[in-house]
Protein backbone atom coordinates (compact mmCIF):
# COMPACT_ATOMS: atom_id res chain seq x y z
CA UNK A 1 0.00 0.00 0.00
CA UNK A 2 3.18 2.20 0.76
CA UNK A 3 4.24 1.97 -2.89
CA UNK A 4 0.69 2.54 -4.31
CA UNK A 5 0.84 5.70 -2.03
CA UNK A 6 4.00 7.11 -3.03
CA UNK A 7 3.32 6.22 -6.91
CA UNK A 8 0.02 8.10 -6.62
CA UNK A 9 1.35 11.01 -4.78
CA UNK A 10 3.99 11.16 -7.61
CA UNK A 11 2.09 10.48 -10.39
CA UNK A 12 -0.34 13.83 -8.96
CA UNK A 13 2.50 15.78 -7.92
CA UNK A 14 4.18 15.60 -11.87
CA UNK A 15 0.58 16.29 -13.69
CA UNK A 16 -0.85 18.80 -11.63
CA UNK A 17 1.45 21.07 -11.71
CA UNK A 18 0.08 23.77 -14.26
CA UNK A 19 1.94 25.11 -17.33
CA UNK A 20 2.59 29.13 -18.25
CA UNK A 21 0.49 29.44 -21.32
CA UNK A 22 1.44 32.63 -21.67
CA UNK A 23 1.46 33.55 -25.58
CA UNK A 24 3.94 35.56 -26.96
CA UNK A 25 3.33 38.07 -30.32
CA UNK A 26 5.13 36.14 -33.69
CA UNK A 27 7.16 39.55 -34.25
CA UNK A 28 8.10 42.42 -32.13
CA UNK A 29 7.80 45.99 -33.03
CA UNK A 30 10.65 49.24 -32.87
CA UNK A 31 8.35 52.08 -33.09
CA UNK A 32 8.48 55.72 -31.12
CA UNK A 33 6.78 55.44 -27.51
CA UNK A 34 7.13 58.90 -25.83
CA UNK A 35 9.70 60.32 -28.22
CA UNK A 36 11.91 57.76 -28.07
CA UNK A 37 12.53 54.78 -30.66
CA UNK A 38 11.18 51.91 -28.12
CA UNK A 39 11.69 48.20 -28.95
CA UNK A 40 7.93 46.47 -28.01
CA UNK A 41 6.42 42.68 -27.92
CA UNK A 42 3.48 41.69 -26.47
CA UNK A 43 2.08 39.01 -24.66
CA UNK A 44 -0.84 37.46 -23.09
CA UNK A 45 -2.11 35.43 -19.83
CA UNK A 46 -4.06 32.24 -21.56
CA UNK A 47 -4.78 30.48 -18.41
CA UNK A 48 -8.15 33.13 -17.82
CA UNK A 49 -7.32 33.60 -14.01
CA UNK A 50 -4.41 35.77 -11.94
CA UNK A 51 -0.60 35.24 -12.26
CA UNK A 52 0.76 37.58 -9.52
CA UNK A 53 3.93 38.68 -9.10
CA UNK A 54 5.11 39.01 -12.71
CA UNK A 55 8.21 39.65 -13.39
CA UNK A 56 9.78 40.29 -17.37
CA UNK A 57 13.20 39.89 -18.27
CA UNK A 58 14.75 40.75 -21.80
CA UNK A 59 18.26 39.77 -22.98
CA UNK A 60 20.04 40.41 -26.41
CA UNK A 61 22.31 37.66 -27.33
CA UNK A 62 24.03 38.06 -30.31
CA UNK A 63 27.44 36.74 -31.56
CA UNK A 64 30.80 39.11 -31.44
CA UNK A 65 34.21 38.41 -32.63
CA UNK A 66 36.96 38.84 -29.76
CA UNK A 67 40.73 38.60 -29.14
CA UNK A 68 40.37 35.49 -27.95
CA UNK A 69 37.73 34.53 -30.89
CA UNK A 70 34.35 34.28 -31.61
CA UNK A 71 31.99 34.51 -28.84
CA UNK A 72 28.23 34.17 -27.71
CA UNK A 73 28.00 37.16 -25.65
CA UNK A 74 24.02 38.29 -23.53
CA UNK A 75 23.01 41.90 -22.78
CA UNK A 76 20.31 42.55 -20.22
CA UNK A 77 17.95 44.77 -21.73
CA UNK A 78 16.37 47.51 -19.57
CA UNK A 79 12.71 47.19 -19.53
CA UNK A 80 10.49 50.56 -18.74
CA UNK A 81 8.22 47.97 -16.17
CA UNK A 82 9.60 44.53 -15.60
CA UNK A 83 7.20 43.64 -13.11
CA UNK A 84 2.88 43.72 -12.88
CA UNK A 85 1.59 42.99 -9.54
CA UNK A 86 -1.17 41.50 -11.44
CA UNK A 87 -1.19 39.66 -15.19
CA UNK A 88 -4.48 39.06 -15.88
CA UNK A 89 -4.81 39.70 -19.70
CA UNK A 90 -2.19 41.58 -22.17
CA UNK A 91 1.16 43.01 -20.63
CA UNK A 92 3.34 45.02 -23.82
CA UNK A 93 6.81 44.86 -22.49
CA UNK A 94 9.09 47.42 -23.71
CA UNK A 95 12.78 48.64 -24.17
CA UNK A 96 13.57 52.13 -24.21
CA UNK A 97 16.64 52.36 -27.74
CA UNK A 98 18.56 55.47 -25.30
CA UNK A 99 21.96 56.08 -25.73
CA UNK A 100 22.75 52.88 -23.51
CA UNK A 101 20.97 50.25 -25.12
CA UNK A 102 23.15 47.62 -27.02
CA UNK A 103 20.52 48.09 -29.52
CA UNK A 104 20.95 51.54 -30.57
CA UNK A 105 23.63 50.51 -33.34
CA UNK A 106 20.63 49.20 -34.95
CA UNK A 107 18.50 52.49 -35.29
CA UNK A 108 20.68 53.26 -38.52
CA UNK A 109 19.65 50.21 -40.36
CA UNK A 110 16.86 49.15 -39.11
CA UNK A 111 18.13 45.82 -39.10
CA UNK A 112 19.11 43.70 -36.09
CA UNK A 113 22.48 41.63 -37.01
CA UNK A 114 21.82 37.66 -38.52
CA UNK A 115 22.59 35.50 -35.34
CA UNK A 116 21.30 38.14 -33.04
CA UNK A 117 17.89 36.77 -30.16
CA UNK A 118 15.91 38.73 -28.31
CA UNK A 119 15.34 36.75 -25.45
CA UNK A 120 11.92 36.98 -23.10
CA UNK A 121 11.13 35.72 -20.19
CA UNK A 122 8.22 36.36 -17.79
CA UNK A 123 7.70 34.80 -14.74
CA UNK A 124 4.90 34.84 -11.88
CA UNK A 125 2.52 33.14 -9.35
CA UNK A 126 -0.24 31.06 -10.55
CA UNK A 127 -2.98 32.12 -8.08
CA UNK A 128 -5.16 29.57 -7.57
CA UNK A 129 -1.96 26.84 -7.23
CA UNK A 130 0.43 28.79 -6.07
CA UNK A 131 2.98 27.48 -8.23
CA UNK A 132 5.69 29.62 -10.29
CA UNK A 133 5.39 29.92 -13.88
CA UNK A 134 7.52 30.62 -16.76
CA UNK A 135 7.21 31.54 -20.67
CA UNK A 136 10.01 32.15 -23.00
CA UNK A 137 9.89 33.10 -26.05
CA UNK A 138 12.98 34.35 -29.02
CA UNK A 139 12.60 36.66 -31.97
CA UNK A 140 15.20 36.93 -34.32
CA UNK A 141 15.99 39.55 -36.84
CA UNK A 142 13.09 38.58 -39.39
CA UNK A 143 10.61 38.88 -36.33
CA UNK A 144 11.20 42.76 -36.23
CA UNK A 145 8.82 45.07 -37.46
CA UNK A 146 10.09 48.97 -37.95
CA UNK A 147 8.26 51.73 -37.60
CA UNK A 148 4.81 49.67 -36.79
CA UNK A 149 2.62 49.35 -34.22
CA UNK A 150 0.05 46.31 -32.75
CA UNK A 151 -3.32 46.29 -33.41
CA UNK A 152 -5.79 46.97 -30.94
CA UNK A 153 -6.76 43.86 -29.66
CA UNK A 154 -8.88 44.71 -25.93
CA UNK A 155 -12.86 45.37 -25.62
CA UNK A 156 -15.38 45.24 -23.42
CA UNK A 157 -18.72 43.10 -22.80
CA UNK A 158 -22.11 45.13 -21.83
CA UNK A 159 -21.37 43.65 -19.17
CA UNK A 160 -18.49 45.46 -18.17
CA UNK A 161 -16.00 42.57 -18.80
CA UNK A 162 -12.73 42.98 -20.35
CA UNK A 163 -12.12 41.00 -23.31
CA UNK A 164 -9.03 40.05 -25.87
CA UNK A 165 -9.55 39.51 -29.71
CA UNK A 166 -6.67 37.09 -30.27
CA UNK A 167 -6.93 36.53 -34.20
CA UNK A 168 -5.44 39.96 -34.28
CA UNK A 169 -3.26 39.28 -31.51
CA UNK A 170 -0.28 39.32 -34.10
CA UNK A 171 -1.49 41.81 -36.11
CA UNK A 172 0.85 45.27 -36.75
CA UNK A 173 -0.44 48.25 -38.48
CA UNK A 174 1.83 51.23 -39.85
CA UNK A 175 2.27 53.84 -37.66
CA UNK A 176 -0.17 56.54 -39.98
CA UNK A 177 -2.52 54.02 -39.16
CA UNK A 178 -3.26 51.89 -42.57
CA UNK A 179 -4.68 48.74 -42.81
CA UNK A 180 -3.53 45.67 -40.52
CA UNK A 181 -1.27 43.12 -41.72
CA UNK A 182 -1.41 39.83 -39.94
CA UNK A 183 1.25 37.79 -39.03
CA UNK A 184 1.05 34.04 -39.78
């Protein structure tokens, strides 16, 4: 009966736990946010309860030729709010391109280098399990979008509840506001 115990607990222990299912946007956008050229992504909450606690993190890693060699090198990107007491539904996480940013070499070209990531993380408390999540996500330099912006994607219910349209969840429009253009 010991074994049959254990086995159980074990067995409910490894599929309870829950997963993130926090969705990420296909591309992410450089476009002006307060006057300065802001790198943006966006992503969601799928799980339709509370993840408290959130916390964002957002590295470059990109390849670089040394003395010694080549070499695989990660920047911590400065985020304008890396955390959200509460993630309920949408969260657009965003890097300010300032003078300090590893990024800003980019602003010329409007390219990111080929082997360069953007790497995301985001991290919270499930609330109803009280476990901690994770979601990662990469974009690369084909997932950037210049000069865009995302399409609006929140309404509301007569009811007064808050709702997300996700077939446009990957959707980026020009910044003059033209049709949307959505991202397979």
């Amino acid at each position: 009966m010991l074994f049959f115990a254990l086995a159980t607990g074990m067995a409910f222990a490894r599929f309870s736990r829950p997963t993130a299912r926090i969705r990420f946007s296909k591309v992410a956008i450089v476009a002006p946010f307060e006057g300065v050229p802001t790198l943006m992504l966006r992503c969601a909450n799928q799980r339709h309860n509370m993840i408290f606690e959130a916390n964002a993190t957002m590295s470059l890693i990109v390849d670089e030729k040394t003395e010694s060699g080549p070499m695989r090198r990660f920047y911590d990107l400065k985020l304008l709010r890396h955390s959200s007491p509460v993630f309920a539904l949408t969260w657009t996480i965003m890097h300010p391109i300032d003078e300090e940013s590893p990024l800003r070499r980019w602003l010329d070209d409007q390219a990111a280098p080929t082997g360069s990531e953007i790497l995301i993380v985001v991290s919270g408390t499930d609330d109803r399990t009280g476990h901690t999540m994770y979601g990662r996500y990469a974009f690369g330099p084909a997932d950037l979008r210049w000069n865009m912006r995302f399409a609006d994607i929140l309404g509301q219910t007569d009811e007064g509840l808050r709702t997300i349209d996700y077939r446009c969840f990957d959707a980026v429009v020009p910044i003059s506001g033209q049709a949307a253009t959505i991202i397979d």
